[in-house]
C-alpha atoms as a PDB file:
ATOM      1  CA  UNK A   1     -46.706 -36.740 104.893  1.00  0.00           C
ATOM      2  CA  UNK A   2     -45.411 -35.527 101.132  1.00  0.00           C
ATOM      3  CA  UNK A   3     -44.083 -38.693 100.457  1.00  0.00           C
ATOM      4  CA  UNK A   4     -47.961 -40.440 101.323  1.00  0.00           C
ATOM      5  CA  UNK A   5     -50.322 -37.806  99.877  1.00  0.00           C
ATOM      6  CA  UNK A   6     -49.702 -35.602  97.608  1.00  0.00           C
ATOM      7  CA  UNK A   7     -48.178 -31.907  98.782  1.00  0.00           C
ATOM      8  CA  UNK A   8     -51.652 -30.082  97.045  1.00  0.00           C
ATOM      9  CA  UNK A   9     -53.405 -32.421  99.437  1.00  0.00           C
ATOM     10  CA  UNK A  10     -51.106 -31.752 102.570  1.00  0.00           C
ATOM     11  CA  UNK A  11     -50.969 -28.166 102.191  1.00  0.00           C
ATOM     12  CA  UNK A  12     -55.016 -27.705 101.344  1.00  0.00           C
ATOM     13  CA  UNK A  13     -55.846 -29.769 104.546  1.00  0.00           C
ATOM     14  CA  UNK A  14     -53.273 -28.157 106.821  1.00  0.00           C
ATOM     15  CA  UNK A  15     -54.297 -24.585 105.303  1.00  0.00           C
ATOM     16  CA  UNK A  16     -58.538 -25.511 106.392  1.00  0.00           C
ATOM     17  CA  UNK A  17     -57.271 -26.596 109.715  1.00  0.00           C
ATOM     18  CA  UNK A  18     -55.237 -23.442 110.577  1.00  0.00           C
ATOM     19  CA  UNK A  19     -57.805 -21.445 109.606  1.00  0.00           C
ATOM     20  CA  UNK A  20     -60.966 -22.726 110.257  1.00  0.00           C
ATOM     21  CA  UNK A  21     -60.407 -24.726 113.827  1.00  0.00           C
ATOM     22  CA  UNK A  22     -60.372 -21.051 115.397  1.00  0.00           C
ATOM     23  CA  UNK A  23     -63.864 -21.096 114.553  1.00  0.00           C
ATOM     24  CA  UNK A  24     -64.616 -24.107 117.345  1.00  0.00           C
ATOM     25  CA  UNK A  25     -63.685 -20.975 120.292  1.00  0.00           C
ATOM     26  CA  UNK A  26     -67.118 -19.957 118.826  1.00  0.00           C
ATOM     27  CA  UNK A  27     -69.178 -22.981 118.545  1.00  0.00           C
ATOM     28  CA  UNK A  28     -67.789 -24.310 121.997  1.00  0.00           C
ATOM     29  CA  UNK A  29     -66.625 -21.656 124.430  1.00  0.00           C
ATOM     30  CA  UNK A  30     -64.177 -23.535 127.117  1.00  0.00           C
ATOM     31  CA  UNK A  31     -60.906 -24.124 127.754  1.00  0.00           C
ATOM     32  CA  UNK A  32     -60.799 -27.655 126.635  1.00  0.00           C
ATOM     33  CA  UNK A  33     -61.796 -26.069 123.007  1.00  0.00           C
ATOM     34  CA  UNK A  34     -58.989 -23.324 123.759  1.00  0.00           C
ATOM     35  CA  UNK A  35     -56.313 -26.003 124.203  1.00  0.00           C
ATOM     36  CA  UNK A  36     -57.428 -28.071 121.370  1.00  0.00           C
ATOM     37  CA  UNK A  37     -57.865 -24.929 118.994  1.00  0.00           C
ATOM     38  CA  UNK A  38     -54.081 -23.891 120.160  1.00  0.00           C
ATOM     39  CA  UNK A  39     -52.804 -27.462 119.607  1.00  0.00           C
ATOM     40  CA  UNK A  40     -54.337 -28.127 116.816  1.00  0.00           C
ATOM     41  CA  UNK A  41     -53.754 -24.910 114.871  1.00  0.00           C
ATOM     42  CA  UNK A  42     -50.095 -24.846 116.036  1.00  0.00           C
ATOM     43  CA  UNK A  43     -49.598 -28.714 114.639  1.00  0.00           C
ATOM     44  CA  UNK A  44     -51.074 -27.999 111.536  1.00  0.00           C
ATOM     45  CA  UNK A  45     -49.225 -24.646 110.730  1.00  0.00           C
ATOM     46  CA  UNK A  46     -45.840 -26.603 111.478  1.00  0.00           C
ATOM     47  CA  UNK A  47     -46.688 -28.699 108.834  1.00  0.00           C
ATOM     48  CA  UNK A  48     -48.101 -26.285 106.897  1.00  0.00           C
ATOM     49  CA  UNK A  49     -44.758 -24.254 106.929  1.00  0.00           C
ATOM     50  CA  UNK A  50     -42.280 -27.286 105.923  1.00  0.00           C
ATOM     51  CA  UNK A  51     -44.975 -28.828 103.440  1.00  0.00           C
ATOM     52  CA  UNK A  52     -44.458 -25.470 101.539  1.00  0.00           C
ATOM     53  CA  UNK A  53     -40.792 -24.457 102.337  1.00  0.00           C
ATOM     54  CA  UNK A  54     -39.968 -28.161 100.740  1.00  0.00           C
ATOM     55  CA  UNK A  55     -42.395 -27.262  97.366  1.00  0.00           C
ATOM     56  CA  UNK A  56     -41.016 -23.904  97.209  1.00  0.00           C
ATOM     57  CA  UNK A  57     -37.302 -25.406  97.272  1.00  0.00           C
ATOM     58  CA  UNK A  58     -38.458 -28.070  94.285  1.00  0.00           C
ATOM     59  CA  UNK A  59     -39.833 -25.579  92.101  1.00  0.00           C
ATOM     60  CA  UNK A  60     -37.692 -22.652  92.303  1.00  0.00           C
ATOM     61  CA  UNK A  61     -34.375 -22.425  90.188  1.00  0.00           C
ATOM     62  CA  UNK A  62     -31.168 -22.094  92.647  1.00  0.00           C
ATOM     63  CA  UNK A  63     -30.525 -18.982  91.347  1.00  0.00           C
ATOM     64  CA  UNK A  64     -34.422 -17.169  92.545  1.00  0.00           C
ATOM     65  CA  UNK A  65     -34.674 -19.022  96.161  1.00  0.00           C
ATOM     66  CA  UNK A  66     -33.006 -16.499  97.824  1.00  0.00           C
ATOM     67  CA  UNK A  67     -35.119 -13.838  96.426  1.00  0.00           C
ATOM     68  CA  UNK A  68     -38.230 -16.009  96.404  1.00  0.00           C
ATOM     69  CA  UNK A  69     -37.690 -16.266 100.217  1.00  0.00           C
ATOM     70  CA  UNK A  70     -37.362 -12.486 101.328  1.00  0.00           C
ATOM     71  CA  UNK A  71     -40.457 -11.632  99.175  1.00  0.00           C
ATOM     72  CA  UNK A  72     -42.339 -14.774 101.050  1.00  0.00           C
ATOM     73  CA  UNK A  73     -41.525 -13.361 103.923  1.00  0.00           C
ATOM     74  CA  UNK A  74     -42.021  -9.688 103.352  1.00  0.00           C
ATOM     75  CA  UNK A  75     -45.445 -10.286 102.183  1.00  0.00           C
ATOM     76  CA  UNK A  76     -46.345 -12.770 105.119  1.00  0.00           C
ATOM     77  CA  UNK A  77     -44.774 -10.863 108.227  1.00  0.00           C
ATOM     78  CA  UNK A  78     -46.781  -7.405 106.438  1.00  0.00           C
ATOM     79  CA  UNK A  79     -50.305  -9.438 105.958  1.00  0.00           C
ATOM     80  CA  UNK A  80     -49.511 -10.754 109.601  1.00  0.00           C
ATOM     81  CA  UNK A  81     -49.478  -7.274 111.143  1.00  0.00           C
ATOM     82  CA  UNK A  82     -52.102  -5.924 109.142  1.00  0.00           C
ATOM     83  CA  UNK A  83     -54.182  -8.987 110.071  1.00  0.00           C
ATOM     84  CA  UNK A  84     -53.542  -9.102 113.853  1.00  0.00           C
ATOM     85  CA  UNK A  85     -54.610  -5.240 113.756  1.00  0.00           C
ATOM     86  CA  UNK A  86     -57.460  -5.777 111.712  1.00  0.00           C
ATOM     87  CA  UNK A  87     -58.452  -8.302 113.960  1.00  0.00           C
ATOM     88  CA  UNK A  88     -57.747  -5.833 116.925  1.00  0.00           C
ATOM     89  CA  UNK A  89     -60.158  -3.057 115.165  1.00  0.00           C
ATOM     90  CA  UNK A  90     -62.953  -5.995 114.368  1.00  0.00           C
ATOM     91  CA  UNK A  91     -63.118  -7.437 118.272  1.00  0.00           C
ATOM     92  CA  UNK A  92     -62.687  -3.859 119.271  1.00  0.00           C
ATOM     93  CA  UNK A  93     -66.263  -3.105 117.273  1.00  0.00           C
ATOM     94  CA  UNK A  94     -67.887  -6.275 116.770  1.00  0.00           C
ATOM     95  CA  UNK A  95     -66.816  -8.341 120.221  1.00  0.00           C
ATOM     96  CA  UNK A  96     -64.427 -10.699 120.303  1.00  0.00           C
ATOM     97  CA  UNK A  97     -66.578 -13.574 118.183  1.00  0.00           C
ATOM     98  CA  UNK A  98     -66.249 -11.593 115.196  1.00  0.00           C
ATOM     99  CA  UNK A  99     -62.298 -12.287 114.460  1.00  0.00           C
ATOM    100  CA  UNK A 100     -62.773 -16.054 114.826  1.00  0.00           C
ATOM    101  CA  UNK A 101     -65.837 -16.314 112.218  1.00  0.00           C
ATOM    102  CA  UNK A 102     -63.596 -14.274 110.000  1.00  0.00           C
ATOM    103  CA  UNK A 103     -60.864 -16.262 110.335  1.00  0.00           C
ATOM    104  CA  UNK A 104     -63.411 -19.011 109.643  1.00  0.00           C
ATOM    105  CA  UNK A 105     -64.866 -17.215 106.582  1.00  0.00           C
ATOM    106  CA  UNK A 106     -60.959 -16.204 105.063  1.00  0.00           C
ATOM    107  CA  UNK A 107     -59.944 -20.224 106.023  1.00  0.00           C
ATOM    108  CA  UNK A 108     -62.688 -21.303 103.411  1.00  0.00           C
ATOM    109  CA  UNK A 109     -62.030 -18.259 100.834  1.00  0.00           C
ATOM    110  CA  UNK A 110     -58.604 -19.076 101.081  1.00  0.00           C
ATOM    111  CA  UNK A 111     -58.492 -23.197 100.960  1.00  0.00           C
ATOM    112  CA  UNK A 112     -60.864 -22.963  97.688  1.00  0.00           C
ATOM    113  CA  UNK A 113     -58.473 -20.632  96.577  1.00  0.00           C
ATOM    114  CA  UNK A 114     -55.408 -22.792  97.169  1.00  0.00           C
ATOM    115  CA  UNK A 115     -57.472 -25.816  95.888  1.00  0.00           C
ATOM    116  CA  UNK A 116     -58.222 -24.672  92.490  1.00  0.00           C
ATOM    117  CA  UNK A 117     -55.871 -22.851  91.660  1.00  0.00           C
ATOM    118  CA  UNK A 118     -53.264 -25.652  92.701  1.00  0.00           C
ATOM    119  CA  UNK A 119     -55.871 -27.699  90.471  1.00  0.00           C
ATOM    120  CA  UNK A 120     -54.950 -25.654  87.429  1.00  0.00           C
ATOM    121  CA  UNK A 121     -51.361 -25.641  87.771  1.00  0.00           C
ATOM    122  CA  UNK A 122     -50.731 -29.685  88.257  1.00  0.00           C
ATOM    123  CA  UNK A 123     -53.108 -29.736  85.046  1.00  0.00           C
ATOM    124  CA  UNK A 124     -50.771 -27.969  82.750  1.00  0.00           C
END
């Protein structure tokens, strides 16, 4: 898919589709939304994750991947536990809608992110 489009464009549509297809659970409560939400979400992050492991490879000097790497990971496994608690705490006092319109809200916070700041940095 790098080698058609563009790895902004790859990574900015796979990044809306992880987050925001969660939101469908909401909009259409069934199992045929649960399996395509699960399917869908799990496709995109797959190519999510080697879309940016491949960028991160071309733009980091040999001598930083390693380093690069750990801190990547640090950061994501931490934000991953404090997000599934947060998440816990949310459908614990707002019901269990509430985690998948904020996963809906961060997908769109997060993709314009992504998108122009990507923007800025192909620019210079």
């Amino acid at each position: 898919m790098a080698r058609r489009f563009r790895h902004r464009h790859v990574l900015t549509a796979t990044l809306a589709l992880t987050g925001g297809v969660p939101v469908l659970r909401v909009v259409a409560p069934s199992r045929v939304t649960a399996v395509v939400v699960v399917v869908t979400t799990s496709a995109s992050f797959a190519v999510l994750n080697v879309a940016a492991l491949s960028l991160r490879q071309r733009l980091v000097p040999d001598g930083l991947l390693g380093r690069v790497v750990a801190a990547s990971r640090t950061l994501t496994y931490s934000c991953t536990a404090l997000g599934a608690l947060a998440g816990g705490v949310l459908a614990a006092r707002a019901g269990l809608v509430a985690p998948f319109l904020l996963s809906g809200a961060v997908a769109v916070v997060a993709t314009a992110g992504w998108w122009v700041a990507s923007r800025r940095s192909t620019a210079t």
